[in-house]
Protein backbone atom coordinates (compact mmCIF):
# COMPACT_ATOMS: atom_id res chain seq x y z
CA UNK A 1 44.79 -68.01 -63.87
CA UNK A 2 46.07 -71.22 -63.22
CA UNK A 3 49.01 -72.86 -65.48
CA UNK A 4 50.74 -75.61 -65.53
CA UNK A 5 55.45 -75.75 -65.79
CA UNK A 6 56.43 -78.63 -67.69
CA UNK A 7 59.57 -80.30 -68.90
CA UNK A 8 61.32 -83.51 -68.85
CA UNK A 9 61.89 -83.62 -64.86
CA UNK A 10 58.98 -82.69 -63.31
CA UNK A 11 55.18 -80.88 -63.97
CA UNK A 12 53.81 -78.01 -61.74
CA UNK A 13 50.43 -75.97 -61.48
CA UNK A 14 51.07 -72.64 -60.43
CA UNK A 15 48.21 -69.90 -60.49
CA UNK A 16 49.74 -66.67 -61.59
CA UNK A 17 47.80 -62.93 -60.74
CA UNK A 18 48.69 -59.34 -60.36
CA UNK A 19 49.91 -57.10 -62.85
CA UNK A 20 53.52 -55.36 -61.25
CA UNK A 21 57.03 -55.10 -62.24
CA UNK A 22 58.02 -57.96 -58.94
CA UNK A 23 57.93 -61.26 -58.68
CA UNK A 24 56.12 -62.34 -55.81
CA UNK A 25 56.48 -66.30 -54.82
CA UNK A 26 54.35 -68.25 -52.46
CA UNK A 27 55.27 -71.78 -51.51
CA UNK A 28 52.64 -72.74 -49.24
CA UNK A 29 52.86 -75.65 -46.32
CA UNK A 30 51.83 -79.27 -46.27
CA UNK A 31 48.17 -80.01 -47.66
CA UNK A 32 45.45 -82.04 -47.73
CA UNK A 33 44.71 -81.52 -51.22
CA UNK A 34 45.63 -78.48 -53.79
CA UNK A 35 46.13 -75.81 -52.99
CA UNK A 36 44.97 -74.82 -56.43
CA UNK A 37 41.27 -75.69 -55.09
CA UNK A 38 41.86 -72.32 -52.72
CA UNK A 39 42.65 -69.76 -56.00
CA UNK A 40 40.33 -67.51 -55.05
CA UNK A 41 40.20 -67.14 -51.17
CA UNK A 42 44.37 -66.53 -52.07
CA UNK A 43 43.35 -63.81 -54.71
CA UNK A 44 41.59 -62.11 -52.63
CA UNK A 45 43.92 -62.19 -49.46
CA UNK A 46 46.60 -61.09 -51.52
CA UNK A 47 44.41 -58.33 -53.58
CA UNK A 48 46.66 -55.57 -51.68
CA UNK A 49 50.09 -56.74 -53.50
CA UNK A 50 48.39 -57.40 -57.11
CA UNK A 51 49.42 -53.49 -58.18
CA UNK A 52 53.06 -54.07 -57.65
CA UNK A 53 53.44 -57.32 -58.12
CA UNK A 54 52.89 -60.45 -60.39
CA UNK A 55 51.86 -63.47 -57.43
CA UNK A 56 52.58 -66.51 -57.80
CA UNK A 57 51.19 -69.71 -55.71
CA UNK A 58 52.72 -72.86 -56.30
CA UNK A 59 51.39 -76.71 -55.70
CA UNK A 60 53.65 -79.30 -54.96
CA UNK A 61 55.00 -81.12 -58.24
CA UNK A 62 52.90 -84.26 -59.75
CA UNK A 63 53.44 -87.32 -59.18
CA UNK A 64 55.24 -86.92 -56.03
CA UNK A 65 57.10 -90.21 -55.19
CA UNK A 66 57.64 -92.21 -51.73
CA UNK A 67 61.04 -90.76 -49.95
CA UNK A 68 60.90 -87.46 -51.83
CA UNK A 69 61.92 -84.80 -48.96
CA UNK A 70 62.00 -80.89 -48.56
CA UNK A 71 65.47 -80.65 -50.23
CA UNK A 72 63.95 -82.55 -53.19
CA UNK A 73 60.80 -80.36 -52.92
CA UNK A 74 63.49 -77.04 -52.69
CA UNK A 75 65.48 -78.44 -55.80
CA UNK A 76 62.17 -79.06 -57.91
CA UNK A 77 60.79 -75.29 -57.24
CA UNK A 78 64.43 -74.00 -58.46
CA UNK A 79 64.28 -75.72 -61.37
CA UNK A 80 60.74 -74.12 -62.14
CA UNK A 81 61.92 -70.71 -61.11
CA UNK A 82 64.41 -70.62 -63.84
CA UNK A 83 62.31 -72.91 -66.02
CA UNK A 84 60.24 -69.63 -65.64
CA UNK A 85 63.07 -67.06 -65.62
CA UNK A 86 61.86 -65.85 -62.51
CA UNK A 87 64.25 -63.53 -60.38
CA UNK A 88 64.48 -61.18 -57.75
CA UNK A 89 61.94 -62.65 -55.99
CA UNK A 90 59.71 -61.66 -53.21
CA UNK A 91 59.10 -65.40 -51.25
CA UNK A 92 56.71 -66.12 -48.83
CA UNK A 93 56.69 -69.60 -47.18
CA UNK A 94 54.45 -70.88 -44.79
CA UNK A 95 55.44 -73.90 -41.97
CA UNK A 96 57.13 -76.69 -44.90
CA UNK A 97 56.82 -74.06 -47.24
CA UNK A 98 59.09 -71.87 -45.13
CA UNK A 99 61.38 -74.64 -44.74
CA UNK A 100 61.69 -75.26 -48.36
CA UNK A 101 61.82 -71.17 -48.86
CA UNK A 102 64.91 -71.30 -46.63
CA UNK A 103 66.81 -73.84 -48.38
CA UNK A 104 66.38 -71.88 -51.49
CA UNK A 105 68.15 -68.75 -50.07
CA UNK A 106 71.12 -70.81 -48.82
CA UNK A 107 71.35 -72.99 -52.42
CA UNK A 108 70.74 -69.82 -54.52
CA UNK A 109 70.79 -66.58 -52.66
CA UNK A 110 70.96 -64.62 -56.32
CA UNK A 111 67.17 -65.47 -56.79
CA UNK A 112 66.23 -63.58 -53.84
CA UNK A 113 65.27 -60.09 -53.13
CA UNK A 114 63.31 -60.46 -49.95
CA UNK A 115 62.24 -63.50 -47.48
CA UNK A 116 59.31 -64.24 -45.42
CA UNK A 117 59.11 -67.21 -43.74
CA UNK A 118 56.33 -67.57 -41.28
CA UNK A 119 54.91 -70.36 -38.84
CA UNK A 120 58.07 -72.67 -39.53
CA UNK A 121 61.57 -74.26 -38.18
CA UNK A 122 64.93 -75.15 -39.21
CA UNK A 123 64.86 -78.05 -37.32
CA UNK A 124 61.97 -80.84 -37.39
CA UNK A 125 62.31 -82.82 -33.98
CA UNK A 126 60.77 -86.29 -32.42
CA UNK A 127 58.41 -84.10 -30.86
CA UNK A 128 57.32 -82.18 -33.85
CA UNK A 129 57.03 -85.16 -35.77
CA UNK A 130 54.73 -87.07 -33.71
CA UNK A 131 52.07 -85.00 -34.67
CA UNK A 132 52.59 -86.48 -38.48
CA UNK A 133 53.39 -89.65 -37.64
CA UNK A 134 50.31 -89.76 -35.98
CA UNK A 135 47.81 -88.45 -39.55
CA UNK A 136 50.04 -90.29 -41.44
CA UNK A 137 48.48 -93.26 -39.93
CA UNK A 138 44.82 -92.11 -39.50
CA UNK A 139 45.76 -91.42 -43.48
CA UNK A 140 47.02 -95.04 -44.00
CA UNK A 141 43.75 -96.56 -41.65
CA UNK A 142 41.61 -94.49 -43.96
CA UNK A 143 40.44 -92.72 -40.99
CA UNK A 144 39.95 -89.22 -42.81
CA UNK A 145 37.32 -87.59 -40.44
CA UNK A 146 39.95 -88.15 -37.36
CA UNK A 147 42.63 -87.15 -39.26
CA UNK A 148 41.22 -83.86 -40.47
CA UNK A 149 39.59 -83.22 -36.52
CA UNK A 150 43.18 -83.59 -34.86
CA UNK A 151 44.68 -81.38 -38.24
CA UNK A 152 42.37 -78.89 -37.62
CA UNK A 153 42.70 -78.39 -34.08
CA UNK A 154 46.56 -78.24 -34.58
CA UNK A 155 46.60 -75.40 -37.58
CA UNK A 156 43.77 -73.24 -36.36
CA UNK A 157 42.94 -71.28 -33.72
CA UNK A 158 39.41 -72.30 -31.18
CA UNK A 159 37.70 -70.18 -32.48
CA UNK A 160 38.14 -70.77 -36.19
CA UNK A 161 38.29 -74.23 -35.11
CA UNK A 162 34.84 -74.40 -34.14
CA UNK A 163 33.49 -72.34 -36.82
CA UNK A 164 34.74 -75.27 -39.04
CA UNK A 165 34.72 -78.24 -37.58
CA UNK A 166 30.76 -78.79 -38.78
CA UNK A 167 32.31 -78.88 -42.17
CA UNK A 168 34.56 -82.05 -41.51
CA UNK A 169 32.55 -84.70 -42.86
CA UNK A 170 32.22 -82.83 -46.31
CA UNK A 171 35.94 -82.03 -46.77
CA UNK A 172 36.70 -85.48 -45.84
CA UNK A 173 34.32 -86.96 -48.44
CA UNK A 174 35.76 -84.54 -51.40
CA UNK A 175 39.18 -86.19 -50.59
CA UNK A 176 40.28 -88.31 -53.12
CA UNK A 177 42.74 -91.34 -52.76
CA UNK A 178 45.94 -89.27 -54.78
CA UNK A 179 45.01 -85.84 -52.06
CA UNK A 180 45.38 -88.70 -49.70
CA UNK A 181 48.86 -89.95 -50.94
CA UNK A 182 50.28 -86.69 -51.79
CA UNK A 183 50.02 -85.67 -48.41
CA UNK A 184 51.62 -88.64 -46.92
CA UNK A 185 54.56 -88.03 -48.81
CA UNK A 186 54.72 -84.44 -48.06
CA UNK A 187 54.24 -85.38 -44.03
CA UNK A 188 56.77 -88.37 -44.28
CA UNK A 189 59.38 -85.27 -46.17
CA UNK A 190 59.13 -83.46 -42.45
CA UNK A 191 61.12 -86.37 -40.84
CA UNK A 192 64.47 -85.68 -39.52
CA UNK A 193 64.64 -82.38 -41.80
CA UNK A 194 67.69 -80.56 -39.97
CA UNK A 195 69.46 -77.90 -41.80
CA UNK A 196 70.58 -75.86 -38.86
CA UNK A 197 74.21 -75.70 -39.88
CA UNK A 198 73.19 -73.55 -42.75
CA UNK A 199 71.16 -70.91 -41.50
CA UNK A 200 73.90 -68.40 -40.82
CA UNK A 201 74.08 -68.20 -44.90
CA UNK A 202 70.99 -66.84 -45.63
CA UNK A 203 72.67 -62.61 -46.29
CA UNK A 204 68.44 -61.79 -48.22
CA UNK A 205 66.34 -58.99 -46.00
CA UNK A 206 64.11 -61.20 -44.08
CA UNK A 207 60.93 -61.25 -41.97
CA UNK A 208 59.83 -64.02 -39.64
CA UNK A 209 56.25 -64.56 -38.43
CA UNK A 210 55.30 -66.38 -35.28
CA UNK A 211 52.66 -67.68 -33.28
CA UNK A 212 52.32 -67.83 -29.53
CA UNK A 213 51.22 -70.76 -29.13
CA UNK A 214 51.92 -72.29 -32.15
CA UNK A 215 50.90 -75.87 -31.77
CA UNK A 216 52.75 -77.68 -34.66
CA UNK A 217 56.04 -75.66 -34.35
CA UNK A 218 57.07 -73.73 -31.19
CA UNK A 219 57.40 -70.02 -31.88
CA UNK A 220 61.61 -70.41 -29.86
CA UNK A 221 62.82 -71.45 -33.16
CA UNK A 222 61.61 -68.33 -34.63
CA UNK A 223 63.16 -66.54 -32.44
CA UNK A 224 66.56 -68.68 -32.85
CA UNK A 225 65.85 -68.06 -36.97
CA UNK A 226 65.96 -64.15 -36.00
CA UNK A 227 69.49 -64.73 -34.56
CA UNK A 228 70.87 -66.73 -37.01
CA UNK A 229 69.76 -64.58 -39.96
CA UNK A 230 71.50 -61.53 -39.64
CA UNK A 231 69.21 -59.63 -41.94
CA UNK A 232 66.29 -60.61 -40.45
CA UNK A 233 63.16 -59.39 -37.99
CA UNK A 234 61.22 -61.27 -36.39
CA UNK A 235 57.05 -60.27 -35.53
CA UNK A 236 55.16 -63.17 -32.58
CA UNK A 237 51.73 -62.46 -32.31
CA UNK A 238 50.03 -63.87 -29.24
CA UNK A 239 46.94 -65.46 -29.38
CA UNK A 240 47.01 -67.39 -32.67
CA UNK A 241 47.39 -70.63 -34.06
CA UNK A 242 49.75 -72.15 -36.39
CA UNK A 243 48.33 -70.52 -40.18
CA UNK A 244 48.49 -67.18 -38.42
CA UNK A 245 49.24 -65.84 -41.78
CA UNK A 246 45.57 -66.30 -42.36
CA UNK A 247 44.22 -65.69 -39.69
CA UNK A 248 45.97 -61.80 -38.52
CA UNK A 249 43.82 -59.77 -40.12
CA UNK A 250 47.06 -57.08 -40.40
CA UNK A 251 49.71 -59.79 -41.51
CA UNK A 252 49.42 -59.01 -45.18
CA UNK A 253 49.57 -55.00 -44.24
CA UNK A 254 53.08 -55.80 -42.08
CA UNK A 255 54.16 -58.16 -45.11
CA UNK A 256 53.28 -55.83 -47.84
CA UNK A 257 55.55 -52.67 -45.69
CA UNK A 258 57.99 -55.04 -45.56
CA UNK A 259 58.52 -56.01 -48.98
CA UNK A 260 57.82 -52.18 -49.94
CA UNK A 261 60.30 -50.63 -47.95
């Protein structure tokens, strides 16, 4: 069921499922357009947890505004996990989500009873960035067919890639101009996003999930996330793309045993 946090700083869908005793949060990556829109593909990936715990997926806030970054992003889901009274949580992040899942267990480790971060970095480079800059402009040119081909390519593996890429032209046209803004602003957030220092503070029970070769972010700083959290494992699959989370058909068995155990 989706519903909607609201109070004088900021407004927030969040679709809410499952019927146990934990809290389990995911904060999902950059996108093209809600993630709201994908309720029931995420239902039903997540079926497995819904007996033991209460899921939640979050969207990014509304009306997002030009320079907002990951720590704003980070301080905005904080202030809707207590707006919710939402505690020892299970958190899942995936590539920005991850990054903005991290910053949470440095600013407030007391919310969190377990960590997964998966496809992501603590450190977003010239090299990483590129990639953005690049759909940022096809986004700004208007040029949504390109933008979605070279996205595409970049998140998924061949073979999903070409079971999809027929479907372009259609996604592109559902678009609409906000989708289109929105995920500017969340692409421009990945500039310069460095919070290295800080690592070694995350103390929560953590699992890290990488992909060899992971095309947007290179699975090395999930190993160097392994070192620096000293509570923390650390599973690379080979053969996968970027939302490997999706796409490992036994990821959601070796998350679930994690956050079980």
């Amino acid at each position: 069921m989706i519903e909607v946090f609201k109070n004088d700083k900021l407004e927030m869908k969040y679709l809410k499922f499952g019927k146990g005793n934990k809290n389990m949060i995911i904060i999902p990556g950059v996108s093209i357009s809600s993630v709201m829109n994908y309720k029931d593909a995420v239902i039903s990936a997540y079926k497995k947890f819904e007996n033991d715990f209460s899921v939640y997926l979050f969207d990014r806030k509304r009306n997002m505004t030009e320079g907002y970054s990951i720590f704003d992003m980070a301080d905005d889901m904080i202030e809707v996990l207590d707006g919710l009274n939402l505690k020892d949580l299970y958190i899942l992040g995936t590539s920005q989500g991850g990054m903005i899942s991290l910053i949470i267990s440095i600013k407030r480790p007391d919310l969190v009873k377990k960590l997964n971060v998966n496809s992501t970095t603590f450190k977003v480079t010239k090299e990483y960035y590129s990639l953005f800059d690049k759909l940022i402009k096809y986004a700004n040119d208007n040029k949504i067919d390109e933008l979605l081909d070279i996205l595409f390519k970049a998140l998924y593996s061949k073979e999903l890639y070409d079971s999809i890429k027929d479907s372009i032209p259609v996604i592109a046209k559902s678009l609409t101009k906000e989708d289109i803004e929105r995920f500017i602003i969340q692409s421009k957030a990945l500039e310069s996003f460095d919070i290295s220092n800080d690592i070694k503070k995350i103390k929560a029970d953590t699992f890290i999930v990488a992909a060899k070769p992971d095309q947007i972010f290179d699975y090395n700083d999930s190993i160097i996330l392994n070192k620096k959290i000293k509570n923390s494992e650390l599973y690379i699959y080979e053969n996968y793309g970027h939302v490997v989370y999706d796409e490992a058909l036994d990821f959601k068995d070796k998350l679930y045993n994690f956050y079980m155990k």
